[in-house]
Structure formats: structure tokens, C-alpha cells
Protein backbone atom coordinates (compact mmCIF):
# COMPACT_ATOMS: atom_id res chain seq x y z
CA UNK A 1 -10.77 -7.23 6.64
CA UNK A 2 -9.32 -3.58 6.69
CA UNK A 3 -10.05 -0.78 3.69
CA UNK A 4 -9.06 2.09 3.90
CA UNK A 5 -9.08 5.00 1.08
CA UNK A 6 -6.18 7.67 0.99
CA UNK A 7 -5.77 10.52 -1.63
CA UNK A 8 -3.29 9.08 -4.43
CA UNK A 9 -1.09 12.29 -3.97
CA UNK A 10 -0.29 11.54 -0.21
CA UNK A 11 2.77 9.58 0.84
CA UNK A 12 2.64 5.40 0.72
CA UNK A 13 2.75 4.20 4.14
CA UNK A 14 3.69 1.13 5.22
CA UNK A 15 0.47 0.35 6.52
CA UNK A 16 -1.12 0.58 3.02
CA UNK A 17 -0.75 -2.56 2.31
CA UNK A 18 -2.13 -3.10 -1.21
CA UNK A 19 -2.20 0.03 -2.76
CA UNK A 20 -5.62 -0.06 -5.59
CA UNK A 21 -6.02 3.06 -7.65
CA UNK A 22 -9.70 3.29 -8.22
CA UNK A 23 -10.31 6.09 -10.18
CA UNK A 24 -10.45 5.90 -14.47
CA UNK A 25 -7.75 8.32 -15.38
CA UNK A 26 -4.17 8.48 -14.32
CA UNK A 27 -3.64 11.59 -11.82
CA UNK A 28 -2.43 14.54 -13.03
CA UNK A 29 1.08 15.37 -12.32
CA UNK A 30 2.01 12.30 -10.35
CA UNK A 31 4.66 9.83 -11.90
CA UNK A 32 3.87 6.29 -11.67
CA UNK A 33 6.64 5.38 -9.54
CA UNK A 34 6.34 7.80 -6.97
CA UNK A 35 2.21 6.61 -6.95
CA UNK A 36 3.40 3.04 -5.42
CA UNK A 37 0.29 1.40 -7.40
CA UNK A 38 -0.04 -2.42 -7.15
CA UNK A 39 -3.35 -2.74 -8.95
CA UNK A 40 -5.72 -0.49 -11.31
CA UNK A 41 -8.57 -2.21 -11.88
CA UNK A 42 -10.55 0.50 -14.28
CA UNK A 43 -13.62 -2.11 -14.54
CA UNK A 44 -14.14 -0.76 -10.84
CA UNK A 45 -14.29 3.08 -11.70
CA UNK A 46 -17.47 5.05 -12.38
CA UNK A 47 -18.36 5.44 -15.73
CA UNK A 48 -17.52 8.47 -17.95
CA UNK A 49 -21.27 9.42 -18.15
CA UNK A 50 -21.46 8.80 -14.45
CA UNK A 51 -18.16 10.08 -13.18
CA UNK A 52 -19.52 13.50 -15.47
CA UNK A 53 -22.86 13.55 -14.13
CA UNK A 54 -22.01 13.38 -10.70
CA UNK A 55 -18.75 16.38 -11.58
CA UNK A 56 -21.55 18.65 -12.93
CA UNK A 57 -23.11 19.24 -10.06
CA UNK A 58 -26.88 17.53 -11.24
CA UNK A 59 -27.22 15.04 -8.35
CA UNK A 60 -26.87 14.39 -4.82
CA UNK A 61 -24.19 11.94 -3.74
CA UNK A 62 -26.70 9.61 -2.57
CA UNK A 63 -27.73 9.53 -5.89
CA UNK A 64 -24.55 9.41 -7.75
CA UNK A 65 -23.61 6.42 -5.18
CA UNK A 66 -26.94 4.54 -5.53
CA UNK A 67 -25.85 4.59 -9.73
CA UNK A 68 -22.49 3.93 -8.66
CA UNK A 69 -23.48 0.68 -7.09
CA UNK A 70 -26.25 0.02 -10.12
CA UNK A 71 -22.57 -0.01 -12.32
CA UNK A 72 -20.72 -2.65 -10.20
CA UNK A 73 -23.27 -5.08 -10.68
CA UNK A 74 -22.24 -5.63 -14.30
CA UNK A 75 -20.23 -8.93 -14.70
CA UNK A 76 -16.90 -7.17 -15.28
CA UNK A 77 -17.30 -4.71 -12.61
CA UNK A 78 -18.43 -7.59 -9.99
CA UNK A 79 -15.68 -9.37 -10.99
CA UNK A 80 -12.94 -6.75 -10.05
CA UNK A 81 -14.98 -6.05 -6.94
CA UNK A 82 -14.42 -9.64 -5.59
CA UNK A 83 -11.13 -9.63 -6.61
CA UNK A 84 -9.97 -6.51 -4.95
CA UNK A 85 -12.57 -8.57 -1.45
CA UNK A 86 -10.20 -11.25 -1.69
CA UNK A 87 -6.97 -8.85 -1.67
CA UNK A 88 -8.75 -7.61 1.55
CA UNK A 89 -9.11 -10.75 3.25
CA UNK A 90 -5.52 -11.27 2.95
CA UNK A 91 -4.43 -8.12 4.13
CA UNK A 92 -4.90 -4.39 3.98
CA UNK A 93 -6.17 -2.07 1.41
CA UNK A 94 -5.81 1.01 0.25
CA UNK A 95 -8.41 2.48 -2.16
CA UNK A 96 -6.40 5.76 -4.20
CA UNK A 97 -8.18 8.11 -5.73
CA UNK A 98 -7.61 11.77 -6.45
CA UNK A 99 -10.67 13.40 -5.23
CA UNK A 100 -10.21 16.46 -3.66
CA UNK A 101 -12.80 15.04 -0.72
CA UNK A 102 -12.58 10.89 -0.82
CA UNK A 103 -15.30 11.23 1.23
CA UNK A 104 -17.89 12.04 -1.11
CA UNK A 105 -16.12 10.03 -3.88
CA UNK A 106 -16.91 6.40 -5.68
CA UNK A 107 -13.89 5.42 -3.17
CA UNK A 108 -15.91 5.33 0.05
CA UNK A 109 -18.86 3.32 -1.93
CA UNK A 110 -16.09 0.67 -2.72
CA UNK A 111 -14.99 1.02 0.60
CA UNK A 112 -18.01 0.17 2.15
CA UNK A 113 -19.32 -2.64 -0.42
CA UNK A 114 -15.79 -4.49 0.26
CA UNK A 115 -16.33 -4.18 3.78
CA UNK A 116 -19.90 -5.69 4.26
């Protein structure tokens, strides 16, 4: 199984593979043809109150991804998650977001719950 996460705003490769925008809210400025999206499943992003929370600057990103992972145990949100595990299974994965630093993003908590 191979997941990777990429900013949304960098160039598809052909290495992507499935290309899975993760984040709630289109990106800003980017057309979505040039974005190369395959899926968009927004019962995987944060939620507003989380996603706003975390933006603010009132938590650590432990924190925000301990709540993070609280969220994706709601039916709908498990649902996507195992959908997006079987995706992975069958090939590669790209999670997109358009955090400045994926690394401390809700991307790398996806990354690593598809992956275990």
C-alpha cells in the first residue's frame, strides 16, 4: 500500500496515482482541471470547528490530530476512510491538500491511519 500527500498546487506526476483532495474547501486560485482531482471525499476533512480551532493557534498538533482522528470515527467519515484504504490497496495515493506545511496538516493523520 503506498500514500503519499503532495501540496494540491504542485504539478500531477505520474506517480500520483489516485489523486484525493482531502481538504473541505476548493483551493484558492487553482482551476479544477489543472488540479487533476479523481476523488473529494469532504466526509474525510476536518470539521469547520476543528479545521478553525486548530488555524487559531489554541492547540498543539497532537491535539488537533488526536480530535482529528475522534472525527473519522463517525459512520460517514469511516466510511470514506475505507474507501479511499481500498483505492490504496489497488494502487497509489495521493492525499492533496493546500497546507502551506502538509506535514502538520489533517493530510499526514490520513496518511498514516490508511497506512496501518
Amino acid at each position: 500500500m503506498s500514500v503519499r500527500v503532495r501540496r494540491v498546487y504542485d504539478p500531477a506526476e505520474p506517480e500520483d496515482g489516485v489523486r484525493v483532495l482531502v481538504d473541505r474547501l476548493w483551493p484558492r486560485g487553482l482551476a479544477k482541471d489543472a488540479a487533476r482531482v479523481d476523488e473529494w471525499p469532504k466526509a474525510l476533512t476536518p470539521s469547520t470547528e476543528l479545521r478553525r480551532w486548530y488555524h487559531a493557534g489554541e492547540g498543539s498538533y497532537e491535539e488537533f490530530a488526536e480530535r482529528y482522528e475522534a472525527e473519522l470515527a463517525a459512520v460517514e467519515a469511516a466510511e470514506a476512510l475505507d474507501s479511499v484504504r481500498d483505492l490504496a490497496r489497488e494502487g497509489e495515493v495521493t492525499l492533496l491538500t493546500a497546507s502551506k506545511t502538509p506535514e502538520q496538516s489533517h493530510a499526514t493523520v490520513l496518511s498514516r491511519l490508511l497506512e496501518d
